[in-house]
Protein backbone atom coordinates (compact mmCIF):
# COMPACT_ATOMS: atom_id res chain seq x y z
CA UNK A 1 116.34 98.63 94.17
CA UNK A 2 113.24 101.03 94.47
CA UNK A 3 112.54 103.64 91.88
CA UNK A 4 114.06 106.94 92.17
CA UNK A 5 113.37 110.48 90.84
CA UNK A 6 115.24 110.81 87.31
CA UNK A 7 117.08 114.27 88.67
CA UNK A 8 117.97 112.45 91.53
CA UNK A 9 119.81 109.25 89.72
CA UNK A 10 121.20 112.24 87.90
CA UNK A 11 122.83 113.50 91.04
CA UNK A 12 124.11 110.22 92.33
CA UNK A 13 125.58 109.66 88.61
CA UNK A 14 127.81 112.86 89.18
CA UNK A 15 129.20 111.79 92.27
CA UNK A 16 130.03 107.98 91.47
CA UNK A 17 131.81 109.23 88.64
CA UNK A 18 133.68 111.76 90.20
CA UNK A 19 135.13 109.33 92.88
CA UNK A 20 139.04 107.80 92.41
CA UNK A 21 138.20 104.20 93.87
CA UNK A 22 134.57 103.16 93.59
CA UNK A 23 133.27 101.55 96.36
CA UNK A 24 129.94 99.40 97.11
CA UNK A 25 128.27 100.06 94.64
CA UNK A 26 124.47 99.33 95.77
CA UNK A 27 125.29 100.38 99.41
CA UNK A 28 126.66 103.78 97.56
CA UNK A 29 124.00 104.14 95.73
CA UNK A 30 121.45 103.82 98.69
CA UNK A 31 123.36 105.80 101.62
CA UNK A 32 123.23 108.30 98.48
CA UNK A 33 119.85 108.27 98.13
CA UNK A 34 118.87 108.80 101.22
CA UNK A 35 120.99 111.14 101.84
CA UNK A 36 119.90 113.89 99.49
CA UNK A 37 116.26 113.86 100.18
CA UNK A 38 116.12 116.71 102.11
CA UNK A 39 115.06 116.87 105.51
CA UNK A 40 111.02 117.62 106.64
CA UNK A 41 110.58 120.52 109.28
CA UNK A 42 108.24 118.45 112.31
CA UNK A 43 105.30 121.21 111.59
CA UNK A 44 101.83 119.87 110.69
CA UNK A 45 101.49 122.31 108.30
CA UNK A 46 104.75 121.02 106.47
CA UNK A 47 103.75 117.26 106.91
CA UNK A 48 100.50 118.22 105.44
CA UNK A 49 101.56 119.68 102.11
CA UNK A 50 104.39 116.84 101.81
CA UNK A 51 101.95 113.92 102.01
CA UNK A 52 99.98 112.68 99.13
CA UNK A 53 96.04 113.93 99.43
CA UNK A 54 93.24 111.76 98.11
CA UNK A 55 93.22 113.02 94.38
CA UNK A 56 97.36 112.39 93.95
CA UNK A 57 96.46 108.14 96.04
CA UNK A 58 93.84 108.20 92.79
CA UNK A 59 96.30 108.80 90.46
CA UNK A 60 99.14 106.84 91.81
CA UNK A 61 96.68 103.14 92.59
CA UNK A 62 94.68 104.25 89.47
CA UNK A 63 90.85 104.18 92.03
CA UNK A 64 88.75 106.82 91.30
CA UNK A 65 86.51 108.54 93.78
CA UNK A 66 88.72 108.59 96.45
CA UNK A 67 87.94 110.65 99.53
CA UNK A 68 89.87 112.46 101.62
CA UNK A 69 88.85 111.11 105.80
CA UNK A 70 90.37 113.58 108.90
CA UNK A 71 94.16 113.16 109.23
CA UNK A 72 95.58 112.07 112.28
CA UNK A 73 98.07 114.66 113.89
CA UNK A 74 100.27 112.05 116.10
CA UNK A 75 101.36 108.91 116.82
CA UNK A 76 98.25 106.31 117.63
CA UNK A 77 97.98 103.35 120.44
CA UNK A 78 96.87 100.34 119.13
CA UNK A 79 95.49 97.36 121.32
CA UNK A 80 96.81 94.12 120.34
CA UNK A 81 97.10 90.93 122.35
CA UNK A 82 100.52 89.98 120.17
CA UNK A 83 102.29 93.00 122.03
CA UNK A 84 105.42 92.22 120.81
CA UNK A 85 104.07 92.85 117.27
CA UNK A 86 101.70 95.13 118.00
CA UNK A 87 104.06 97.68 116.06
CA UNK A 88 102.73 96.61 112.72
CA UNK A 89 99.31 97.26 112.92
CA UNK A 90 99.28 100.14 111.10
CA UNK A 91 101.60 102.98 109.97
CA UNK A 92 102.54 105.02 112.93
CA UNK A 93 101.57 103.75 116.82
CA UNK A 94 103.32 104.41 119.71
CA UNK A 95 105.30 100.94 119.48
CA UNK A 96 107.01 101.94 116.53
CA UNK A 97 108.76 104.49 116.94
CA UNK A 98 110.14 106.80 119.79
CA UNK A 99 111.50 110.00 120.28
CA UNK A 100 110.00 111.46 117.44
CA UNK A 101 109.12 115.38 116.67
CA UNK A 102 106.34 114.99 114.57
CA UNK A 103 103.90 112.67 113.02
CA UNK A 104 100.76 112.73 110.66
CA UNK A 105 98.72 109.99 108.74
CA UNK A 106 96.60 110.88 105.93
CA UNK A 107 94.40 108.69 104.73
CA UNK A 108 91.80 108.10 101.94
CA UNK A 109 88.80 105.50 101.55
CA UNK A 110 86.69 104.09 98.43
CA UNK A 111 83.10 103.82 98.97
CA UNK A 112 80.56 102.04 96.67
CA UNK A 113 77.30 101.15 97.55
CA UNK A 114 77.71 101.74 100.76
CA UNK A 115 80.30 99.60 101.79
CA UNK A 116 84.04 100.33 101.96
CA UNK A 117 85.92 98.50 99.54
CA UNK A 118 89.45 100.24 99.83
CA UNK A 119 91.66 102.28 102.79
CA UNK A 120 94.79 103.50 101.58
CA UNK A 121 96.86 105.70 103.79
CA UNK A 122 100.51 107.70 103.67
CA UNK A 123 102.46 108.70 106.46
CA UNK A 124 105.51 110.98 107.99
CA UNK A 125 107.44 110.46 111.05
CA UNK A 126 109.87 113.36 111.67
CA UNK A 127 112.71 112.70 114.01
CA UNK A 128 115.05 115.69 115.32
CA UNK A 129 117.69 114.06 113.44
CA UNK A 130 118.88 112.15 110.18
CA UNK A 131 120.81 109.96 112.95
CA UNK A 132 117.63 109.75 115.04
CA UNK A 133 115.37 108.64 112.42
CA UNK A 134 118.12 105.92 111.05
CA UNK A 135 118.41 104.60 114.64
CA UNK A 136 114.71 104.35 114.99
CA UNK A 137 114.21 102.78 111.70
CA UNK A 138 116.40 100.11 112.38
CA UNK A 139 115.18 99.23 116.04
CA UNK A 140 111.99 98.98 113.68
CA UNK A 141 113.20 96.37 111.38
CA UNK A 142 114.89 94.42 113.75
CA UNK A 143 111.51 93.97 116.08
CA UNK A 144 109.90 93.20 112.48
CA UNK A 145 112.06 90.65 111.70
CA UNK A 146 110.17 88.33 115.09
CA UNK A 147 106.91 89.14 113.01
CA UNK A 148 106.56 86.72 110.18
CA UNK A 149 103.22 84.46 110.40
CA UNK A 150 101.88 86.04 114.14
CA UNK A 151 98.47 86.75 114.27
CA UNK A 152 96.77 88.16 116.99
CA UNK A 153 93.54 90.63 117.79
CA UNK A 154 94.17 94.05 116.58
CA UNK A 155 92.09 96.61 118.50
CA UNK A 156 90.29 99.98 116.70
CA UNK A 157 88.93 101.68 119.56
CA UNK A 158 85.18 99.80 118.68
CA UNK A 159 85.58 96.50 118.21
CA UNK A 160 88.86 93.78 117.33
CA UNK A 161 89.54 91.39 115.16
CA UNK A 162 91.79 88.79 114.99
CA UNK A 163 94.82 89.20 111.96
CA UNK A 164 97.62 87.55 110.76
CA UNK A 165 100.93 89.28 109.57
CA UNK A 166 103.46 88.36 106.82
CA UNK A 167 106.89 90.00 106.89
CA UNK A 168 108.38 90.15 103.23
CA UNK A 169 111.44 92.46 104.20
CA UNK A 170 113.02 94.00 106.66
CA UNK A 171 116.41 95.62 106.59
CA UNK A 172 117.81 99.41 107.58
CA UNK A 173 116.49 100.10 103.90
CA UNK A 174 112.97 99.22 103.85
CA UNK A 175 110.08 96.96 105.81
CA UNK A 176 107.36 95.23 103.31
CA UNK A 177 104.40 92.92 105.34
CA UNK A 178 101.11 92.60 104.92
CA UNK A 179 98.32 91.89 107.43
CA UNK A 180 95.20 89.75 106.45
CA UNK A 181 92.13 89.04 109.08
CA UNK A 182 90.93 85.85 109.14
CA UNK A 183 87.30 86.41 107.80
CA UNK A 184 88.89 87.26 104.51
CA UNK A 185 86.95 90.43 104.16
CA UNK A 186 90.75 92.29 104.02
CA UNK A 187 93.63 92.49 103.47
CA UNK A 188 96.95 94.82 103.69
CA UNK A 189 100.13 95.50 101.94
CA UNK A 190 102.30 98.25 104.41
CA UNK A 191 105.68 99.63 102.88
CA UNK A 192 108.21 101.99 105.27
CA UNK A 193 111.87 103.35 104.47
CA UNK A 194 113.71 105.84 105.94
CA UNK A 195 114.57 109.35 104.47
CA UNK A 196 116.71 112.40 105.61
CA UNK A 197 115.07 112.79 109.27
CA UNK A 198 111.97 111.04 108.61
CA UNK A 199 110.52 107.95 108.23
CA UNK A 200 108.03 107.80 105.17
CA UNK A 201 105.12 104.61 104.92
CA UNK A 202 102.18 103.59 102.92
CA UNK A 203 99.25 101.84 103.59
CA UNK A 204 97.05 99.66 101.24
CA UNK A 205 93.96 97.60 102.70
CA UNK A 206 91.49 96.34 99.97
CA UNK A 207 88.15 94.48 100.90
CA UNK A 208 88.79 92.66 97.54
CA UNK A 209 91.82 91.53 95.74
CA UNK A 210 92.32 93.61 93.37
CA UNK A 211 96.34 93.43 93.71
CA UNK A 212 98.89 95.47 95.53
CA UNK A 213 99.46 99.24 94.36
CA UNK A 214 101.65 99.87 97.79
CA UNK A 215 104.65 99.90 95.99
CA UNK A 216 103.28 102.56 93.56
CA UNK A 217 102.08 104.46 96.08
CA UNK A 218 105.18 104.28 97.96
CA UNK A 219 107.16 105.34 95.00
CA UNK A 220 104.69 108.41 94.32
CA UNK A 221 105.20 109.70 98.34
CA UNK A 222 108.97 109.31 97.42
CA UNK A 223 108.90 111.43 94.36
CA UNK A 224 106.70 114.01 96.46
CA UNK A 225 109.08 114.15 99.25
CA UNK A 226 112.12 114.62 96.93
CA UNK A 227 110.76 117.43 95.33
């Protein structure tokens, strides 16, 4: 089960307790999660403040020297000859999710020498609705689900290059893959679960292996959101 804020476990406590005939317990516990995160206004303004910036990604994956690169305001198409997969490119394209209100991607990069060694990036997808945003998260999953070991060209507006995807979960709770191109050069961990009417995700390519802090990062978006 992922990590949750401490004031938050202290709110679920008060409500298991308080119930006559407990019932499924894990499934409890995560419908009751999710539902008292509250909900994100679709502003860009909002999405802005609720998203982690570069210093708060430093602190969370422990890199230093993080910078901050120009947020995208919106949904993004990606090119990809897999079609059906194309949806897990990256955090927030077009065939991922539908119907929604709002959308922003920050996103932060390490630089050494002159060569990028790291990309890390959170994200917000604001639906009109908690219902909305569950519905769309589990169309998600589902298409996810067909994705384990395809590999196919994954287009960035300049040039492609040809990547292969692993799917590690992918339920109405949460979707865990990664995405590796077959030079070697990178890699990718990408983490998504649904919250009140949004849909949060992280993002954590690495030119080097220097392990996965997605998780971590996911966890510190979480504990942003909640507050």
């Amino acid at each position: 089960m992922r990590w949750v804020p401490i004031a938050l476990l202290s709110c679920i406590a008060v409500l298991l307790t308080s119930c006559a005939h407990p019932v499924g317990g894990s499934a409890l516990v995560a419908g009751t999660v999710k539902a008292l995160y509250p909900n994100v206004r679709p502003d860009q303004k909002v999405l802005s403040d609720k998203l982690l910036t570069a210093e708060e990604i430093g602190a969370a994956t422990g890199i230093p020297g993080l910078m901050q690169v120009r947020p995208i305001a919106s949904v993004i198409s990606t090119a990809n000859i897999v079609s059906d997969c194309a949806f897990g490119a990256t955090l927030a394209t077009r065939q991922q999710y539908l119907s929604f209100a709002a959308a922003r991607v920050q996103t932060a990069t390490k630089v050494a020498d002159g060569v990028r060694e790291s990309t890390i990036s959170n994200a917000l997808v604001v639906f009109e609705s908690v219902s909305t945003a569950a519905q769309q998260f589990e169309q998600f999953a589902s298409r996810m689900q067909r994705c384990d070991g395809v590999s196919g060209e994954i287009g960035t507006g300049t040039s492609a290059e040809r990547w292969r995807m692993h799917v590690l979960r992918s339920d109405d709770g949460e979707v865990s893959w990664t995405r590796a191109n077959d030079s070697g050069r990178w890699s990718c961990q990408m983490m998504a679960t649904p919250r009140a009417n949004y849909i949060a995700s992280v993002m954590y390519c690495r030119r080097v292996d220097s392990g996965d802090k997605s998780e971590r990062l996911l966890d510190a978006l979480l504990n942003k959101l909640f507050g």
